[in-house]
Protein backbone atom coordinates (compact mmCIF):
# COMPACT_ATOMS: atom_id res chain seq x y z
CA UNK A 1 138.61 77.21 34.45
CA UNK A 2 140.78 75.77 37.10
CA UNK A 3 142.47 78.52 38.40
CA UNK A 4 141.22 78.54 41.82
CA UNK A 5 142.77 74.96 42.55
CA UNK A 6 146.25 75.40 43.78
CA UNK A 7 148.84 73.72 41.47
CA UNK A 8 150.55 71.79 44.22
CA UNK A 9 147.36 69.95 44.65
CA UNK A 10 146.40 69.72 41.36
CA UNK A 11 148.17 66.38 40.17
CA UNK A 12 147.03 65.04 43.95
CA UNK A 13 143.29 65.94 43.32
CA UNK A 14 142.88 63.86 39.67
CA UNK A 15 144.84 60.87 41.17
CA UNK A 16 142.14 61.01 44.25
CA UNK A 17 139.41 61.26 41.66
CA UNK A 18 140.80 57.83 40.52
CA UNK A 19 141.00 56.43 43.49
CA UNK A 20 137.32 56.64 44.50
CA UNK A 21 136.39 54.88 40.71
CA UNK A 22 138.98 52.36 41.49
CA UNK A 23 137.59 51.88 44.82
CA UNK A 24 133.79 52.04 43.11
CA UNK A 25 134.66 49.41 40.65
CA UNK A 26 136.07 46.62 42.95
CA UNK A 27 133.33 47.30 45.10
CA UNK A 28 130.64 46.52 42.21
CA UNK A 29 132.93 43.30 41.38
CA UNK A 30 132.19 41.99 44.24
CA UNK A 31 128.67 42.42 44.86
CA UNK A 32 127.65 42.31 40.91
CA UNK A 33 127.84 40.09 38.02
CA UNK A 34 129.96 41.17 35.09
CA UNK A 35 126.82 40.37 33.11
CA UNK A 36 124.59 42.88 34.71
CA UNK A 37 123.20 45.15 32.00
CA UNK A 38 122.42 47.96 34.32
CA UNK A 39 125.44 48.31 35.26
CA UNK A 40 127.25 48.00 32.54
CA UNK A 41 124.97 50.97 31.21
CA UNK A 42 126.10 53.10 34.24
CA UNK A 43 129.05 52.21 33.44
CA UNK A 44 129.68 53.19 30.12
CA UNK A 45 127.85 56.64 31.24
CA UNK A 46 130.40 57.12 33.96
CA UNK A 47 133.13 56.32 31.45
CA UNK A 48 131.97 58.87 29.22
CA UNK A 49 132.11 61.08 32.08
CA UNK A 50 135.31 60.61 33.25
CA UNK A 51 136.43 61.08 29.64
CA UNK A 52 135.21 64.60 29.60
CA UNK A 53 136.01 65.48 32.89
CA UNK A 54 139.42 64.46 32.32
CA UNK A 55 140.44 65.84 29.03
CA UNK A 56 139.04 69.24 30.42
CA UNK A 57 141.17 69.11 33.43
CA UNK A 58 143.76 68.02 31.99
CA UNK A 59 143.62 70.59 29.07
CA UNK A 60 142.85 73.19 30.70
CA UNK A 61 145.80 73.23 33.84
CA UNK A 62 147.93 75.98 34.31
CA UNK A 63 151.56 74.97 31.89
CA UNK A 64 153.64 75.70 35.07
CA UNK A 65 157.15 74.21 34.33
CA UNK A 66 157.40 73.48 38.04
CA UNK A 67 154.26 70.95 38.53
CA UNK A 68 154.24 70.43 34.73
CA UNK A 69 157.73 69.75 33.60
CA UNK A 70 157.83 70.81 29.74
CA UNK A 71 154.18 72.09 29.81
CA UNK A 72 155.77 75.58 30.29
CA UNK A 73 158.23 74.89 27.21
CA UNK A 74 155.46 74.25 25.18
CA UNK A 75 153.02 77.05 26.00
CA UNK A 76 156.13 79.29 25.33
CA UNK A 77 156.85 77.98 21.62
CA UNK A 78 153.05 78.37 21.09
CA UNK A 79 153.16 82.07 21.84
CA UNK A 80 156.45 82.51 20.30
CA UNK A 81 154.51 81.36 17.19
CA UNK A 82 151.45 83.01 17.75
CA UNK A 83 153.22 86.37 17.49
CA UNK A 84 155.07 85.47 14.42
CA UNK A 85 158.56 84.65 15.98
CA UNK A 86 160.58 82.73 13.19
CA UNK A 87 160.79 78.93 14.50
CA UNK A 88 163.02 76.18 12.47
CA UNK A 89 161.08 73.20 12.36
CA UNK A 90 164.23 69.97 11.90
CA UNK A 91 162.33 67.78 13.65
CA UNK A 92 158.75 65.86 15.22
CA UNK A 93 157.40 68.01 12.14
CA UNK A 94 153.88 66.87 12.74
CA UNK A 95 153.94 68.48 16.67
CA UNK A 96 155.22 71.22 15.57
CA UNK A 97 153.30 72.11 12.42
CA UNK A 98 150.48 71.56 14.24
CA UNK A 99 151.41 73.66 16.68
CA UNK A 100 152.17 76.33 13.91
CA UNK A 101 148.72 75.95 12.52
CA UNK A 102 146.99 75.83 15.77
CA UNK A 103 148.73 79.32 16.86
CA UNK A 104 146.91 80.99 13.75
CA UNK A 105 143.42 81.01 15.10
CA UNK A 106 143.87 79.11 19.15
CA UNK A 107 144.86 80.83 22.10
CA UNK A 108 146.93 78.86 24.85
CA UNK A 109 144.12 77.19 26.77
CA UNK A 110 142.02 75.90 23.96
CA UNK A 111 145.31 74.66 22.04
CA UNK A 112 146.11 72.73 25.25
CA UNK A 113 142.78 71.69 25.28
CA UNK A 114 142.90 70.25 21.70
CA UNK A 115 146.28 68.29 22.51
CA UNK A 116 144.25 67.17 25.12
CA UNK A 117 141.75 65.52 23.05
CA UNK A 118 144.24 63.87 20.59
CA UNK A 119 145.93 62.27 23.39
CA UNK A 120 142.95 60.84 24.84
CA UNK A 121 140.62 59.78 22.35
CA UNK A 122 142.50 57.13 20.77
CA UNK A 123 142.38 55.16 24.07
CA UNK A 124 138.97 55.42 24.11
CA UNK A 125 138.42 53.80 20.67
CA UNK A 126 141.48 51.37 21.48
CA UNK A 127 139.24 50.14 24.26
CA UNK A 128 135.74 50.53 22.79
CA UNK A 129 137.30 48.18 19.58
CA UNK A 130 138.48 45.52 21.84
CA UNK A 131 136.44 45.65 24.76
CA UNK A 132 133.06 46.04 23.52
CA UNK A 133 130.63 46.67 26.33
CA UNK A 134 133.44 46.23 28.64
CA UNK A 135 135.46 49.45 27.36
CA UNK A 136 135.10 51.79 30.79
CA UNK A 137 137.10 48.97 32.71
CA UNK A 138 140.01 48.81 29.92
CA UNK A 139 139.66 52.55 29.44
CA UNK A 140 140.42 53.01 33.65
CA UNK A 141 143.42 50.61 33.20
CA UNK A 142 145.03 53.41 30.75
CA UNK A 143 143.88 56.90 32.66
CA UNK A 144 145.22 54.39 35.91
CA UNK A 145 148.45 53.67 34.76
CA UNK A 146 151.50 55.02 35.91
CA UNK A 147 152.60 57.31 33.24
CA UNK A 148 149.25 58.15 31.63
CA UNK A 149 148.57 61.72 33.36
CA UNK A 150 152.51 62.59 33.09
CA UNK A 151 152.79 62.03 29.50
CA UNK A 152 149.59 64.21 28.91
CA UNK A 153 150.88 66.95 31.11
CA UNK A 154 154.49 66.61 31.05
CA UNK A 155 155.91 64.83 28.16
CA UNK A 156 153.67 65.65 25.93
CA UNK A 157 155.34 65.26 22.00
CA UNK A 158 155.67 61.68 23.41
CA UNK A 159 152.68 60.77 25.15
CA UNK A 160 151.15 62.08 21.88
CA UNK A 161 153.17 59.87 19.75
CA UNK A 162 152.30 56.65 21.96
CA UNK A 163 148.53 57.70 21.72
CA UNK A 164 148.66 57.91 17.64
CA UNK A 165 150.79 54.08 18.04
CA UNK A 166 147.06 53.07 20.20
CA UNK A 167 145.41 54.73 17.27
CA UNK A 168 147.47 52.32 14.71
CA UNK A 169 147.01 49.14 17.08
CA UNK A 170 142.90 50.20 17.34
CA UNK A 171 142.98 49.76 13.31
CA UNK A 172 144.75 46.70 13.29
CA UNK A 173 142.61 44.83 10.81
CA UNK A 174 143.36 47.90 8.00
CA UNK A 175 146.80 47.88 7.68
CA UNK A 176 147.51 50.77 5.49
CA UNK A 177 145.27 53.26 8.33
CA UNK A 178 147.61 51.00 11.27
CA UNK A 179 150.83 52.30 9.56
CA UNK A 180 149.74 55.89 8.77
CA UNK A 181 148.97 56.58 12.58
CA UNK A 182 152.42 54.52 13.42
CA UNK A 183 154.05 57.12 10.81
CA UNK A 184 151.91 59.99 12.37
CA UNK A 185 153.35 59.03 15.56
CA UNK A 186 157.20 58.97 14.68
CA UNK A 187 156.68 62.56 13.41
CA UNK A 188 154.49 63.96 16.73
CA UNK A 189 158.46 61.97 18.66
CA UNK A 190 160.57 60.17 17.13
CA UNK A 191 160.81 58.39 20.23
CA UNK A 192 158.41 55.96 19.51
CA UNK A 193 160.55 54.91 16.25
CA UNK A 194 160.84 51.96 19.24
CA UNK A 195 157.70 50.23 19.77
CA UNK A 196 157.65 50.67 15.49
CA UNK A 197 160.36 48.73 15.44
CA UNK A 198 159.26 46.25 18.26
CA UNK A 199 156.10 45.97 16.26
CA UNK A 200 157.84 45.10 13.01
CA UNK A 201 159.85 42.37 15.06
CA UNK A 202 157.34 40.85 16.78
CA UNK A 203 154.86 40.38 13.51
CA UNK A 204 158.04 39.12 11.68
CA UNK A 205 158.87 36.58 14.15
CA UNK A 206 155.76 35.24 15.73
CA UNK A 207 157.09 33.02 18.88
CA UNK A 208 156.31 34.19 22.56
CA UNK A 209 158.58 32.43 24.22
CA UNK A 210 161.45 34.15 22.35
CA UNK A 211 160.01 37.90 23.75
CA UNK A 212 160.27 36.09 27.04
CA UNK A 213 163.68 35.10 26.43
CA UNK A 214 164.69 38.82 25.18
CA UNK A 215 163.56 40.16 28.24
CA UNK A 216 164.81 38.05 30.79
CA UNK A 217 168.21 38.15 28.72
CA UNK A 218 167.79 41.92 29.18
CA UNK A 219 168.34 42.00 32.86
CA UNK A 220 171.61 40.63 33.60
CA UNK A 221 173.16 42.55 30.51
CA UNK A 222 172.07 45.59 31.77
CA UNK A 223 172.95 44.94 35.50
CA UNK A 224 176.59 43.63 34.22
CA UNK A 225 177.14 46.32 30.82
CA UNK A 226 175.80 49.48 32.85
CA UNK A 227 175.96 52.71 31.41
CA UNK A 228 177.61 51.04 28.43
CA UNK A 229 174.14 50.17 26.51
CA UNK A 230 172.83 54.29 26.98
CA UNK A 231 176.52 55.14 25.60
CA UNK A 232 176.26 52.55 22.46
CA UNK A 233 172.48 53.15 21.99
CA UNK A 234 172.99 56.63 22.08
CA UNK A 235 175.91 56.72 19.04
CA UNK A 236 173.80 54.68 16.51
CA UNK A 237 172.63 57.84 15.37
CA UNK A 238 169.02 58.46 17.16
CA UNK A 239 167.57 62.05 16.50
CA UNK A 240 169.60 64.39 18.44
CA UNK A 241 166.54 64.71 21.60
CA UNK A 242 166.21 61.14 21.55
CA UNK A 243 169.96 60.07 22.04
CA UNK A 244 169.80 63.37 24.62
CA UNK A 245 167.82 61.47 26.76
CA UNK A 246 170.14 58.25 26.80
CA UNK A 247 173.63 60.57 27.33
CA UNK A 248 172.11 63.03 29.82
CA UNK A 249 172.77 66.45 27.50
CA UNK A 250 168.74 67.28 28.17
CA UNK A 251 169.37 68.57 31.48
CA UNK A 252 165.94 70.64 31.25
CA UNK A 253 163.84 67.57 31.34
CA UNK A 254 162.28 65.57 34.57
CA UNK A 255 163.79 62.70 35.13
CA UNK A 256 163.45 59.74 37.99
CA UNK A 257 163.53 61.00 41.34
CA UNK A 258 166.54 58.43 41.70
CA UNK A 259 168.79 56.56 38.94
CA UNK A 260 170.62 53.48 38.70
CA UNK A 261 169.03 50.14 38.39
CA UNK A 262 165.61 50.83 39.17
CA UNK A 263 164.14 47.45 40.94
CA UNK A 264 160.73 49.40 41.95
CA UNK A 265 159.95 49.61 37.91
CA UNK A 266 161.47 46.58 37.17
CA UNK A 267 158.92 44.93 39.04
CA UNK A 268 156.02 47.20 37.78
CA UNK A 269 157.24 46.33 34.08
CA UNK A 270 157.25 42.57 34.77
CA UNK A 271 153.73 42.16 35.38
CA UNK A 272 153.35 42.88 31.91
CA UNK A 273 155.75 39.70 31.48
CA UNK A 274 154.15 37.76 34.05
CA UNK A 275 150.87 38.46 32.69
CA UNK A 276 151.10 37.92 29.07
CA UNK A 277 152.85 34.18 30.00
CA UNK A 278 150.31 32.98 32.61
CA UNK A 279 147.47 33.93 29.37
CA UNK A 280 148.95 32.70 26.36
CA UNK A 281 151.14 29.33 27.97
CA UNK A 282 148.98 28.31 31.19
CA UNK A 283 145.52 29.76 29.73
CA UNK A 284 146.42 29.06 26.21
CA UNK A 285 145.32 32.18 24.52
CA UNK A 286 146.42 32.01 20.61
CA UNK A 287 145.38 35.54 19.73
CA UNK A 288 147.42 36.51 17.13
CA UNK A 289 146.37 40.50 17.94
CA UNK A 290 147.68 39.61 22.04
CA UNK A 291 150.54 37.64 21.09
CA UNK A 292 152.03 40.54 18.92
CA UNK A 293 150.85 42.87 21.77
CA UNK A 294 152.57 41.03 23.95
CA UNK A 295 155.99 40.96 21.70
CA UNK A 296 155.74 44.95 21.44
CA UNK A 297 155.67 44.95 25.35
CA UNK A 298 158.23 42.44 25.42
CA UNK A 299 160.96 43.91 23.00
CA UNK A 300 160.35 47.98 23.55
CA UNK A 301 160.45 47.45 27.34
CA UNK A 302 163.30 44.56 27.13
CA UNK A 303 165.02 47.97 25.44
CA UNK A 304 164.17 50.35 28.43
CA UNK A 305 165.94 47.77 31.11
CA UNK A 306 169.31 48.06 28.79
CA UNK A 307 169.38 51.77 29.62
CA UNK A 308 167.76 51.58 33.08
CA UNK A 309 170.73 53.62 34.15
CA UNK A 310 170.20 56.89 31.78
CA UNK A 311 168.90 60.02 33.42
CA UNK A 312 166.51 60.36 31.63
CA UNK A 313 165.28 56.48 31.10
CA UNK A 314 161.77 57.30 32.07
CA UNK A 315 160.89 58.71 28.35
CA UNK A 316 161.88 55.10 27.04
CA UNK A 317 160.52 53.51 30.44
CA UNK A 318 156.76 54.80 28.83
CA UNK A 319 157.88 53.53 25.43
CA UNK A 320 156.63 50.10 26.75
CA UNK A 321 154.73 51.12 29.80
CA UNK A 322 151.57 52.31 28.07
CA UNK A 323 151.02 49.06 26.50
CA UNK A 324 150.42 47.31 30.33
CA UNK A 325 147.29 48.07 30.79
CA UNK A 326 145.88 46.07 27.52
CA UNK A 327 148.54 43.77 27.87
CA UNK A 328 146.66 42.75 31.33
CA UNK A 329 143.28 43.05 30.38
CA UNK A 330 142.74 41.96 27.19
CA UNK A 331 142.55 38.41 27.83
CA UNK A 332 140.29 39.11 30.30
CA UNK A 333 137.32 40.48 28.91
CA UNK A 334 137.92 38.65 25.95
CA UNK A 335 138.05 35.29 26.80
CA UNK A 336 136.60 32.71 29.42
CA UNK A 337 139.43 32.31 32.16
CA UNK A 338 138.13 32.08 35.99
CA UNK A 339 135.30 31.42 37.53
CA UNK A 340 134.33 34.34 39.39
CA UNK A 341 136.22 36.47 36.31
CA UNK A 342 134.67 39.50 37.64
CA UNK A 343 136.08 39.97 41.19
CA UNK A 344 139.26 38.70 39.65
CA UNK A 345 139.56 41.53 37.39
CA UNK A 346 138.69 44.22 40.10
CA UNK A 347 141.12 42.76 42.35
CA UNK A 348 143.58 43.27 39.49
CA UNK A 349 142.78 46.94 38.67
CA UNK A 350 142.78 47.83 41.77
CA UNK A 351 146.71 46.46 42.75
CA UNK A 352 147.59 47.84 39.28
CA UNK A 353 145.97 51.29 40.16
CA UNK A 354 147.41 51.75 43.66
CA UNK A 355 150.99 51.16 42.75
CA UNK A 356 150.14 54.45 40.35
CA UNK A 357 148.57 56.04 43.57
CA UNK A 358 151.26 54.88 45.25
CA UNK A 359 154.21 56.22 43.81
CA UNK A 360 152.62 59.28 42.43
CA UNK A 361 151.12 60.57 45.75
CA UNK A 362 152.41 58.56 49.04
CA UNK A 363 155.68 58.02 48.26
């Protein structure tokens, strides 16, 4: 369907896309009241919109291994299975029995198309459950964020995996559904055995000053230990592609443009930090849903600074970077906090969204 765009410009065309609704949204902050029903309506019809639009682009790209890192791995186990080619499944068995079963009556573009949809929809009822009539704005926070269109393009057993965790945390209230889409998402990657665990943590021990604590304590052992934490990490017996990506023996994967100790993301992770304290101490949010939000962030991404220096730390980077965006704007469209609330907000999606546009497209 989108043959005719050239793939070098394809990743370049959806971030511009974003950029205009970024642009459109501050602008209607600061000329509208949140309260407007109008345009809220408009809203929500644009979000729909952009929903669509972006699960067929995105679905339907061309799996070039060049401008789509493992997309080209994946369309080639798809075919493999399609024409019968014996595959042993060890492990993510539920990516890759659904990719078995979706080879038996899918060709390529419409089983891309399908991951598509998985990987997207539970962000939309993630922010339609919180958000209410507010769900576009949280919604654009998650298609904004740095990661979002790379681990739907890219990394895809793990941005799948993260989605189904969104799925668990949009059931929060039914704890046995919550756990079955955590479980769901272990088996898609068992990357995301992390943020499980970092869940589990953070509901057992219910103070946020100590996730504070863990992830300021974070940064000076990782700038002093080094490659020491990816080594020990990597020997406590992680599935084989996990630990891969903390000793560097998945040299077929993208990785950061640049390793070592990566200040740029440090900074982009902390306003997660900085954001989650200035709500719950200065604003006093008690929450119990944002405070263990907040510990999740806290503890997974407290992990991701201890191997900063691996290769490959950008798979665990997203372990704790998809959980910003709610992180930030929960509070905010939940709860009374400024006075003009409104502009606030689009002053604070928009600096959240151009760092993405930043680093994805200028730099």
């Amino acid at each position: 369907m989108f043959d005719w765009i050239p793939l070098q410009y394809y990743t370049a065309i959806h971030y511009h896309v974003l950029l205009m609704v970024a642009l459109l949204i501050l602008f209607h902050a600061y000329h509208f009241d949140m309260k407007d029903n109008e345009s809220i309506q408009l809203f929500n019809i644009l979000g729909y919109a952009v929903v669509f639009v972006l699960i067929i682009y995105m679905g339907l790209r061309q799996p070039s291994g060049i401008y789509f890192g493992d997309s080209s791995s994946y369309a080639k186990l798809f075919k493999g299975m399609q024409e019968g080619a014996t595959v042993q499944i060890k492990k993510d068995y539920m990516f890759n029995y659904l990719t078995k079963w979706c080879s038996s009556f899918m060709n390529r573009p419409v089983y891309f198309l399908f991951l598509s949809v998985l990987y997207t929809i539970p962000y939309l009822l993630f922010s339609r459950k919180y958000f209410g009539r507010y769900w576009f704005f949280a919604l654009f926070m998650f298609i904004g964020s740095y990661s979002f269109w790379s681990a739907g393009t890219n990394g895809l057993r793990n941005g799948l995996g993260t989605s189904f965790f969104i799925m668990g945390l949009a059931v929060y209230d039914k704890k046995y559904w919550m756990y079955f889409w955590f479980l769901a998402g272990y088996f898609m990657h068992a990357s995301v055995f992390i943020p499980i665990v970092a869940f589990i943590l953070s509901g057992i021990y219910k103070n946020p000053k100590v996730y504070v604590y863990i992830w300021l304590a974070a940064i000076p052992l990782s700038l002093v230990g080094g490659s020491f934490w990816a080594s020990f990490f990597g020997g406590l017996g992680f599935e084989d592609r996990t630990a891969g990506y903390l000793t560097n023996t998945e040299g077929n994967l993208e990785q950061f443009s640049q390793t070592g100790f990566r200040w740029d993301f440090l900074l982009y992770s902390a306003s997660g930090v900085f954001f989650g304290y200035y709500f719950i101490f200065k604003k006093r949010i008690t929450d119990s849903f944002y405070i263990h939000l907040f510990g999740v962030y806290c503890i997974a991404n407290a992990f991701w600074i201890l191997v900063i220096t691996a290769a490959f730390s950008n798979r665990f980077a997203y372990l704790s970077w998809f959980l910003i965006a709610p992180v930030i704007a929960y509070p905010m469209f939940r709860y009374k906090i400024w006075k003009n609330q409104y502009k606030v907000f689009g002053i604070i999606l928009f600096a959240y969204f151009m760092f993405t546009y930043f680093m994805n497209v200028i730099k």
